[in-house]
N, C-alpha and C. Protein backbone atom coordinates (compact mmCIF):
# COMPACT_ATOMS: atom_id res chain seq x y z
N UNK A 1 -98.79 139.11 19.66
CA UNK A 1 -98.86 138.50 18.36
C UNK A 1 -100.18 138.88 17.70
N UNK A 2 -100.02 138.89 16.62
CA UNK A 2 -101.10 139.52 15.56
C UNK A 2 -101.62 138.23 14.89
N UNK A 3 -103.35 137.87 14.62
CA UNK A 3 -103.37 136.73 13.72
C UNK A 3 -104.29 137.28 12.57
N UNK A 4 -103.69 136.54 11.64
CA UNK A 4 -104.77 136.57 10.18
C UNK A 4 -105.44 135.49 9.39
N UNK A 5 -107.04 135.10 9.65
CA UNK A 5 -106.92 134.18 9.50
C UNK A 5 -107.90 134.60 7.86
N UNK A 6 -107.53 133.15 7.09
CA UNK A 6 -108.15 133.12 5.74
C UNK A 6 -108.66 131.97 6.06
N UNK A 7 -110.16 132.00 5.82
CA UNK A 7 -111.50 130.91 5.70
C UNK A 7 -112.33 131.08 4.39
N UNK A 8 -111.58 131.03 3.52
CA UNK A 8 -112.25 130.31 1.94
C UNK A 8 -113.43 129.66 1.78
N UNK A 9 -113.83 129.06 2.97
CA UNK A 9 -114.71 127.79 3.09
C UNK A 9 -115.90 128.69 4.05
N UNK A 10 -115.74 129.51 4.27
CA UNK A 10 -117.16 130.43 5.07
C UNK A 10 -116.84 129.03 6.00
N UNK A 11 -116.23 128.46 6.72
CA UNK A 11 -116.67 127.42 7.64
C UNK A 11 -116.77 128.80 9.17
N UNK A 12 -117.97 128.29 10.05
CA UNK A 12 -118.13 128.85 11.50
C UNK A 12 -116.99 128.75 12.37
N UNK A 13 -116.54 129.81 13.52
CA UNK A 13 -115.94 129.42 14.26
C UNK A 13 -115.97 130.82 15.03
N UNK A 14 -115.92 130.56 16.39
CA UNK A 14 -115.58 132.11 16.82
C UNK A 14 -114.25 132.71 17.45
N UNK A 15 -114.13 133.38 16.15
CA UNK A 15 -112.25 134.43 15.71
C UNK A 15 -112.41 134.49 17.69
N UNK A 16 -113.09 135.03 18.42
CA UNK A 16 -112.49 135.53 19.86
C UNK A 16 -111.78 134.50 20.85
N UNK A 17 -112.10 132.81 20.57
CA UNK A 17 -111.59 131.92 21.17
C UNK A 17 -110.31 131.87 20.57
N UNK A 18 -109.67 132.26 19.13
CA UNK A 18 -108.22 132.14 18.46
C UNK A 18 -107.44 133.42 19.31
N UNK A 19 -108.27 134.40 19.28
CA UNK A 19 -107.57 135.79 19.66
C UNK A 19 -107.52 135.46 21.05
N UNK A 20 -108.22 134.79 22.03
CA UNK A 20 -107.65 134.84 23.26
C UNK A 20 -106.29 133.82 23.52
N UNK A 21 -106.84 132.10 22.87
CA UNK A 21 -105.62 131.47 22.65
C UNK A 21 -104.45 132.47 22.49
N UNK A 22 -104.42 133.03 21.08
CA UNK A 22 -103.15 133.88 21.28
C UNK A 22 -102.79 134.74 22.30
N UNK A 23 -103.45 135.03 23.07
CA UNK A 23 -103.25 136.23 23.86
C UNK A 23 -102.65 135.66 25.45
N UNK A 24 -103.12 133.81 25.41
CA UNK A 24 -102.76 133.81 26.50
C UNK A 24 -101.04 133.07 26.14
N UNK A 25 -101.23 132.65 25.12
CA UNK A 25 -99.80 132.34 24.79
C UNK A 25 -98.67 133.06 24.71
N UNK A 26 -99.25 134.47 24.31
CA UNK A 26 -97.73 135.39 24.26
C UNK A 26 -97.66 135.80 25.75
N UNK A 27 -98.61 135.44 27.00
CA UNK A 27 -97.86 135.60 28.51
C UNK A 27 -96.84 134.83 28.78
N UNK A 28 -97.29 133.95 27.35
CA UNK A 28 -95.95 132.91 27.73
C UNK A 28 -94.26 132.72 27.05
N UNK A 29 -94.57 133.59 26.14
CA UNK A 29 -93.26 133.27 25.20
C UNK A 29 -92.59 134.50 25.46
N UNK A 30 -91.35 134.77 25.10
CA UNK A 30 -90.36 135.46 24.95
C UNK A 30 -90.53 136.62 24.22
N UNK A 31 -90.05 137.55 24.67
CA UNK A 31 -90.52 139.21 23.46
C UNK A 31 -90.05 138.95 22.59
N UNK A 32 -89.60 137.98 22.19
CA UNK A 32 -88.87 138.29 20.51
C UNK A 32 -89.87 137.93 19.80
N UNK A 33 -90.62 137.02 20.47
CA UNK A 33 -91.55 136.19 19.08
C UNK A 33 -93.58 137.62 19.30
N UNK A 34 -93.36 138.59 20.27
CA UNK A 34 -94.52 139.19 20.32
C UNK A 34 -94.10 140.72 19.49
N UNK A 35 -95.43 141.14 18.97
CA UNK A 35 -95.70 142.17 18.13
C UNK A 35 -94.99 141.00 16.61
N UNK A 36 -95.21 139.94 16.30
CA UNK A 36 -95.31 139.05 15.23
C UNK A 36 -96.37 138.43 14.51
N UNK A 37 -96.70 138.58 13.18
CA UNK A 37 -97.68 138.08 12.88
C UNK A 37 -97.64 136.37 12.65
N UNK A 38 -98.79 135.97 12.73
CA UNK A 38 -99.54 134.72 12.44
C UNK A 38 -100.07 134.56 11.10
N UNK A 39 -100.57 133.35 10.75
CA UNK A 39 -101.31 133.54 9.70
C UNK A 39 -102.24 132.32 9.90
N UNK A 40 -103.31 131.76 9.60
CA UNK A 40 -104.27 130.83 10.12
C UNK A 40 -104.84 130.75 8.94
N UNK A 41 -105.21 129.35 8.35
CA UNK A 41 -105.51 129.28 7.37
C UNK A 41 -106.27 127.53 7.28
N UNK A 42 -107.80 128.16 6.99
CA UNK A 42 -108.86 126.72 6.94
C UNK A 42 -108.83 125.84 5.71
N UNK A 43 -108.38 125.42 5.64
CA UNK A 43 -108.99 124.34 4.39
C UNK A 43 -109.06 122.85 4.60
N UNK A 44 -109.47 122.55 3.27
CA UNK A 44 -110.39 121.40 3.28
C UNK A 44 -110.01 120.52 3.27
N UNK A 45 -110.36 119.03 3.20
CA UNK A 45 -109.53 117.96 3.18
C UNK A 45 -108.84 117.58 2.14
N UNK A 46 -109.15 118.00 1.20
CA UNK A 46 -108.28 117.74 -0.32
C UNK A 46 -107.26 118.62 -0.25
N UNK A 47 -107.48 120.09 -0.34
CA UNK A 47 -106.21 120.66 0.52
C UNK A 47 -105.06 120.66 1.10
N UNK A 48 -105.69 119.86 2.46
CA UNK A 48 -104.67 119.63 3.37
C UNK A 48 -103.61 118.36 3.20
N UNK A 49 -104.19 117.83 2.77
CA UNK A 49 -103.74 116.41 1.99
C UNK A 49 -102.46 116.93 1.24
N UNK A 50 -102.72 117.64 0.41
CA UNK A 50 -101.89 118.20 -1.00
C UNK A 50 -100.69 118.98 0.06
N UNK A 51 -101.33 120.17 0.46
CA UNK A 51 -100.34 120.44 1.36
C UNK A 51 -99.19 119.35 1.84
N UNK A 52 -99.69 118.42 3.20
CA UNK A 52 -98.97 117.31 3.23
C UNK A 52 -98.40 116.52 2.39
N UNK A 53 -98.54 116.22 1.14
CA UNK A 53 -97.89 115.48 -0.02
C UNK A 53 -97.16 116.36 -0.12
N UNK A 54 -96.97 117.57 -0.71
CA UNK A 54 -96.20 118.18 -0.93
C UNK A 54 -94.90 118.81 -0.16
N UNK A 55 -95.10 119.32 0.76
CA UNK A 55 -93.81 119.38 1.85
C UNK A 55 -93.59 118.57 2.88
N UNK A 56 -93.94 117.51 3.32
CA UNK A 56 -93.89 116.45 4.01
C UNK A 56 -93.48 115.18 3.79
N UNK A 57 -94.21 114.99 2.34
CA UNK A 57 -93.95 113.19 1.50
C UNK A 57 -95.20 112.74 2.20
N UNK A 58 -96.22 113.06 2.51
CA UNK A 58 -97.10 112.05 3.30
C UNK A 58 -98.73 112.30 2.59
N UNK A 59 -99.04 111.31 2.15
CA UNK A 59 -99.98 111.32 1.17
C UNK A 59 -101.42 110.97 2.32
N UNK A 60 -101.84 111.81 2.99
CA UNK A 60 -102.64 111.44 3.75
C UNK A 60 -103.64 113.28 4.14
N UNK A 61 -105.06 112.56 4.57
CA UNK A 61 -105.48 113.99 5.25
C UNK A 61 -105.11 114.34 7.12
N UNK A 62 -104.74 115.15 7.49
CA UNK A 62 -103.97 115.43 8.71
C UNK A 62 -105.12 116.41 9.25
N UNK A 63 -104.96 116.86 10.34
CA UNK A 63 -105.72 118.03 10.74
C UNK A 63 -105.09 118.97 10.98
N UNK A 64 -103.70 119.30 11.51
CA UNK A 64 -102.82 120.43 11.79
C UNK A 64 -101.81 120.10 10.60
N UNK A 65 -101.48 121.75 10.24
CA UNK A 65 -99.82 121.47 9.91
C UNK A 65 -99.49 122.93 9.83
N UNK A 66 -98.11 123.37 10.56
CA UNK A 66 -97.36 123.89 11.24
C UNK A 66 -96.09 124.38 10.19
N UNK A 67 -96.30 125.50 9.67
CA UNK A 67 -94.56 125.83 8.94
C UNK A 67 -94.40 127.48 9.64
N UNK A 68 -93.36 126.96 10.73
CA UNK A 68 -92.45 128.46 11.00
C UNK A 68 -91.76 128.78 9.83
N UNK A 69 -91.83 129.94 10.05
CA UNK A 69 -90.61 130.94 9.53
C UNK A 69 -89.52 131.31 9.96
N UNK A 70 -89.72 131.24 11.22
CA UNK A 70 -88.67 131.51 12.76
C UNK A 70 -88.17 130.32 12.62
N UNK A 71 -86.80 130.00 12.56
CA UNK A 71 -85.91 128.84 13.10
C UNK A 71 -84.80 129.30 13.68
N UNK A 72 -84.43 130.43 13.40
CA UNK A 72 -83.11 130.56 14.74
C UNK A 72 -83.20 132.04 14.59
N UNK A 73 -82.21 132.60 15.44
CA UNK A 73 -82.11 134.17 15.46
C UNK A 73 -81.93 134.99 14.35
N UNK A 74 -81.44 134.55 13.35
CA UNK A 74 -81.71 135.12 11.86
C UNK A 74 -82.86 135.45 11.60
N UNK A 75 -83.72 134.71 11.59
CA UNK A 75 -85.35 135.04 10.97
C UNK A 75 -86.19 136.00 12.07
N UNK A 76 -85.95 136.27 13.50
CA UNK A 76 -86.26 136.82 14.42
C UNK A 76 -86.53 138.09 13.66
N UNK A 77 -85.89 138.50 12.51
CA UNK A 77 -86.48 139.59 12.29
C UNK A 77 -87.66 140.01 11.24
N UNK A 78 -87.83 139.01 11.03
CA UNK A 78 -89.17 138.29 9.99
C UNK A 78 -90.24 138.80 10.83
N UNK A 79 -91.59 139.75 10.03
CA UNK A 79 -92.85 139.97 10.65
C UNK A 79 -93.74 139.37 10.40
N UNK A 80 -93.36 137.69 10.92
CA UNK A 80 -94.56 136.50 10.36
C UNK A 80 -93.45 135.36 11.15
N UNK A 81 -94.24 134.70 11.89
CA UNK A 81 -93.49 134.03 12.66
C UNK A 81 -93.91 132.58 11.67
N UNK A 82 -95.12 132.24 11.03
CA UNK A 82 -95.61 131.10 10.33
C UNK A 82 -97.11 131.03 10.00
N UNK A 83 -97.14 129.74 9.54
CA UNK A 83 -98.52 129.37 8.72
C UNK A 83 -99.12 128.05 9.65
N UNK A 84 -100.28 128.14 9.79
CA UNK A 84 -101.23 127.06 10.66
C UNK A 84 -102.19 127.03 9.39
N UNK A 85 -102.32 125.73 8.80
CA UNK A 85 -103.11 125.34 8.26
C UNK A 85 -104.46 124.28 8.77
N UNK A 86 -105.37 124.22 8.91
CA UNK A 86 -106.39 123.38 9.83
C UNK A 86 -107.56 123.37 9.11
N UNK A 87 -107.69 121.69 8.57
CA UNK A 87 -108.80 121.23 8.43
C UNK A 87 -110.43 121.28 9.03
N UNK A 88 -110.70 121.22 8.76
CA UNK A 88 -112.37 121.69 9.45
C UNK A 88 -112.97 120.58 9.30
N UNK A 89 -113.01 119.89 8.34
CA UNK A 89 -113.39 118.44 8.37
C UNK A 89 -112.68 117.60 9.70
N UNK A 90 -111.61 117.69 9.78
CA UNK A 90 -111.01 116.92 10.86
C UNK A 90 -111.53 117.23 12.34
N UNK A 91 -111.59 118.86 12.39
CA UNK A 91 -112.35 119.39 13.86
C UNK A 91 -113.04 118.78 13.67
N UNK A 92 -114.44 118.47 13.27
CA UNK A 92 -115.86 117.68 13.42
C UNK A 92 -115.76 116.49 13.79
N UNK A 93 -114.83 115.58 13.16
CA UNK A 93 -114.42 114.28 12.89
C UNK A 93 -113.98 114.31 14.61
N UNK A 94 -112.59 114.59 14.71
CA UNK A 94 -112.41 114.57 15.86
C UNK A 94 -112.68 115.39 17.20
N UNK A 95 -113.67 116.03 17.00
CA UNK A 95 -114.67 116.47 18.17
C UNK A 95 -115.95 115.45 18.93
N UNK A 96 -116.54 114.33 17.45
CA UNK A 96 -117.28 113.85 17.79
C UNK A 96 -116.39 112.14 18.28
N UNK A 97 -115.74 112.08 17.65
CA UNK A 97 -114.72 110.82 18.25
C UNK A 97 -114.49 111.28 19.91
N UNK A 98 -114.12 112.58 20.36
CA UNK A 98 -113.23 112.92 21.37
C UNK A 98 -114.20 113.33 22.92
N UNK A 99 -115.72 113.49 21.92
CA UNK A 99 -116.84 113.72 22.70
C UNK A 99 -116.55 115.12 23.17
N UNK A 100 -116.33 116.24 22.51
CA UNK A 100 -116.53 117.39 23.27
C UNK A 100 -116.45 118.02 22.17
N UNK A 101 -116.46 119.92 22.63
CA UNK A 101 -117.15 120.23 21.61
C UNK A 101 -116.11 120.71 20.55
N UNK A 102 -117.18 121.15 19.15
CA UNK A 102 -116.20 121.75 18.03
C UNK A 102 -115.48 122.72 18.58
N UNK A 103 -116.10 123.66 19.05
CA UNK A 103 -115.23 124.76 19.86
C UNK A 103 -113.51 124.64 20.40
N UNK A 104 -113.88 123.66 21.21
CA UNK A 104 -112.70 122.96 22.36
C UNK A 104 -111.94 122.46 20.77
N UNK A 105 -112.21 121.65 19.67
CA UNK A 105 -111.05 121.00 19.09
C UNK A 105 -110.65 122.33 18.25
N UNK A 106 -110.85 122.98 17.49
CA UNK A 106 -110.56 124.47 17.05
C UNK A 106 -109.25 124.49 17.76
N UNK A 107 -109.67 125.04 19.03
CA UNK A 107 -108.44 125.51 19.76
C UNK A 107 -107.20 124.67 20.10
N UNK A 108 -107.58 123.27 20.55
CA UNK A 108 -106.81 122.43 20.69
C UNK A 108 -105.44 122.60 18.93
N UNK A 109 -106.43 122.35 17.99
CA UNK A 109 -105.81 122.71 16.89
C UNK A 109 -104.70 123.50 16.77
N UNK A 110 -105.75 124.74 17.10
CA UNK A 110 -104.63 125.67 16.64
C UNK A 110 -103.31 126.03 17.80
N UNK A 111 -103.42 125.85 19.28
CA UNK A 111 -102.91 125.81 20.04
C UNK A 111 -101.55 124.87 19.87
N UNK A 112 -101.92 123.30 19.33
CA UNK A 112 -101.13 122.60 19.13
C UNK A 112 -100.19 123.24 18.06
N UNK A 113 -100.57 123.71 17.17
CA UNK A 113 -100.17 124.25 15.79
C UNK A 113 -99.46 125.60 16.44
N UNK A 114 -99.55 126.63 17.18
CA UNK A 114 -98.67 127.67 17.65
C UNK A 114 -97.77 127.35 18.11
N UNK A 115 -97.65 126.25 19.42
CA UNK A 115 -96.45 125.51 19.74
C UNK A 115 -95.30 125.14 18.52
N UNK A 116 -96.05 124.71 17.18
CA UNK A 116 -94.80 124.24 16.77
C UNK A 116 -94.07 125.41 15.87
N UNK A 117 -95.28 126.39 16.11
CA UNK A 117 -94.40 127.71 15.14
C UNK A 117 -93.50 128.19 15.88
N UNK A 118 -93.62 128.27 17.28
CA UNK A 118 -92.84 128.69 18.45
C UNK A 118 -91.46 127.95 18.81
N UNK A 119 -91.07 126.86 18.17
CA UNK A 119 -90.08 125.53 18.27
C UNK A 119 -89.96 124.49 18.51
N UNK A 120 -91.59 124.65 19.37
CA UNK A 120 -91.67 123.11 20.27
C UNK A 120 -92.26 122.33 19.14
N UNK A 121 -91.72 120.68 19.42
CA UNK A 121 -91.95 119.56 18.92
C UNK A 121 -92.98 118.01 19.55
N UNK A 122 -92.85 117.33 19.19
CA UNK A 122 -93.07 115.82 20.02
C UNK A 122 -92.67 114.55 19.67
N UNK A 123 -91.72 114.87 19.08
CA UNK A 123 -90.82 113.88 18.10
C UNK A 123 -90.40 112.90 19.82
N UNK A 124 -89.72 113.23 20.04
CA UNK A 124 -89.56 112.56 21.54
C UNK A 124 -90.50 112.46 22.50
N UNK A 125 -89.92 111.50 23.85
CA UNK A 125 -90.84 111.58 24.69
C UNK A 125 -90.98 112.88 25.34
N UNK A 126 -89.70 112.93 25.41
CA UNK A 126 -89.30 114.10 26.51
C UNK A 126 -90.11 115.67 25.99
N UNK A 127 -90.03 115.85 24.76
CA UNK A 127 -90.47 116.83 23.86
C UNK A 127 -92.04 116.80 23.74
N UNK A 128 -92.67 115.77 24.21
CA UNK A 128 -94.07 115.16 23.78
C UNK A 128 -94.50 115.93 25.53
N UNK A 129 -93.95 115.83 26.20
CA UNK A 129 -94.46 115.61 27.68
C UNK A 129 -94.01 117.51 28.07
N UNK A 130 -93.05 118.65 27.77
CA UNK A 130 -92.98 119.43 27.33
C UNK A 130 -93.76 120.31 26.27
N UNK A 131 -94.40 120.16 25.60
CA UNK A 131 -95.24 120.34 24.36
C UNK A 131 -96.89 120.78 25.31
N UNK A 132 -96.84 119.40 24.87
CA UNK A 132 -98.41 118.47 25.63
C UNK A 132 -98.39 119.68 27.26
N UNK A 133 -97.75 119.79 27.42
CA UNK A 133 -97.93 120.35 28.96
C UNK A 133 -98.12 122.05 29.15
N UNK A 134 -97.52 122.70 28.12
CA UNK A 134 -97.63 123.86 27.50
C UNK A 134 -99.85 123.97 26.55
N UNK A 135 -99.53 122.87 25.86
CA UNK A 135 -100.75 122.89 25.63
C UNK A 135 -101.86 123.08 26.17
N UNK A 136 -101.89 122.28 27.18
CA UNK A 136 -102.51 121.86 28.37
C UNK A 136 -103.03 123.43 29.13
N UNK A 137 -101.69 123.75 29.17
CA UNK A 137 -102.12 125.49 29.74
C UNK A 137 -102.91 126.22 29.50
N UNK A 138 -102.87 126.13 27.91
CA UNK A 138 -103.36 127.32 27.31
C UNK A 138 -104.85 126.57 27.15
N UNK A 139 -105.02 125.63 26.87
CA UNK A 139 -106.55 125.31 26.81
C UNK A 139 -107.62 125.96 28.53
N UNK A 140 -106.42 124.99 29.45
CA UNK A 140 -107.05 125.41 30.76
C UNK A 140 -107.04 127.02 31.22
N UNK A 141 -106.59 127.59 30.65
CA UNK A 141 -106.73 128.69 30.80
C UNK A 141 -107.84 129.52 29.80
N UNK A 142 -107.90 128.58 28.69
CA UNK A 142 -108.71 129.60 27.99
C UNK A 142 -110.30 129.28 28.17
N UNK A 143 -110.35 127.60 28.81
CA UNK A 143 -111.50 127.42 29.56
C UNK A 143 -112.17 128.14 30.64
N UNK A 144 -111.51 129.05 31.11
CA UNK A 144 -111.79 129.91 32.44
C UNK A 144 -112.37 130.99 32.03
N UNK A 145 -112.36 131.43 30.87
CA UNK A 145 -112.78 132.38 29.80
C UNK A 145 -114.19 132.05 28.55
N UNK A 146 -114.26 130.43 28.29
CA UNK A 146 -115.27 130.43 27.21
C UNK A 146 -116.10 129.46 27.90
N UNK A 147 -116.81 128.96 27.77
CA UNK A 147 -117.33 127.57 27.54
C UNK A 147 -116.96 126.13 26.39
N UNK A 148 -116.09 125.72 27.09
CA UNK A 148 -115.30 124.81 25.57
C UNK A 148 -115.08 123.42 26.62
N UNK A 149 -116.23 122.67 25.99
CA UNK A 149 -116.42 121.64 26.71
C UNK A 149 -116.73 120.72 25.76
């Protein structure tokens, strides 16, 4: 998978912790969804908000939000699997609530946010505990690689 990310906001972060996330995720998915682009995209809390009002109904600031392009074998042939939108205000917010670092919530972010371009959900339990456990991977794995504590 290919990512592109747009940061409008000059906000910091280092692109090599996204590019490995991705890298350890496509060991995990299916060839259909690799040699696909990404798209990653920072903005702000007013932003993200609007975003959410607008295709959601939910008048609130969020930190992830997740629109595939991919929903069934039709779109498989689409060279953009989706859009990850991620607040930067919210990383800070919830880095210092979560006690670890900006680094670690970045990824958590966007990690959470690839899962759902990929199909997975957490609407359920069952789906929450599936999800969450996939997540889980890719952080611990990409901990073996950075310092993200």
């Amino acid at each position: 998978m290919f990512l592109h990310i747009t940061n409008k906001h000059n906000v910091l972060f280092n692109k090599s912790h996204f590019h490995k996330s991705l890298s350890i995720i496509n060991e995990m998915i299916d060839d259909d969804f690799k040699n696909k682009y990404i798209s990653l995209v920072i903005v702000s809390p007013g932003e993200i908000k609007e975003i959410n009002k607008k295709y959601r109904d939910k008048d609130y600031v969020t930190d992830v939000l997740s629109f595939p392009l991919i929903e069934d074998e039709y779109y498989l042939d689409n060279e953009e699997i989706g859009e990850i939108f991620i607040c930067y205000n919210k990383v800070y917010e919830q880095a210092k609530v979560l006690g670890h670092s900006i680094d670690l919530e970045w990824q958590v972010l966007f990690v959470h946010g690839m899962w759902h371009l990929l199909g997975y959900d957490h609407i359920e339990d069952g789906d929450y505990e599936v999800m969450s456990a996939k997540e889980g991977e890719v952080i611990n794995l990409l901990k073996k690689h950075f310092t993200l504590i």
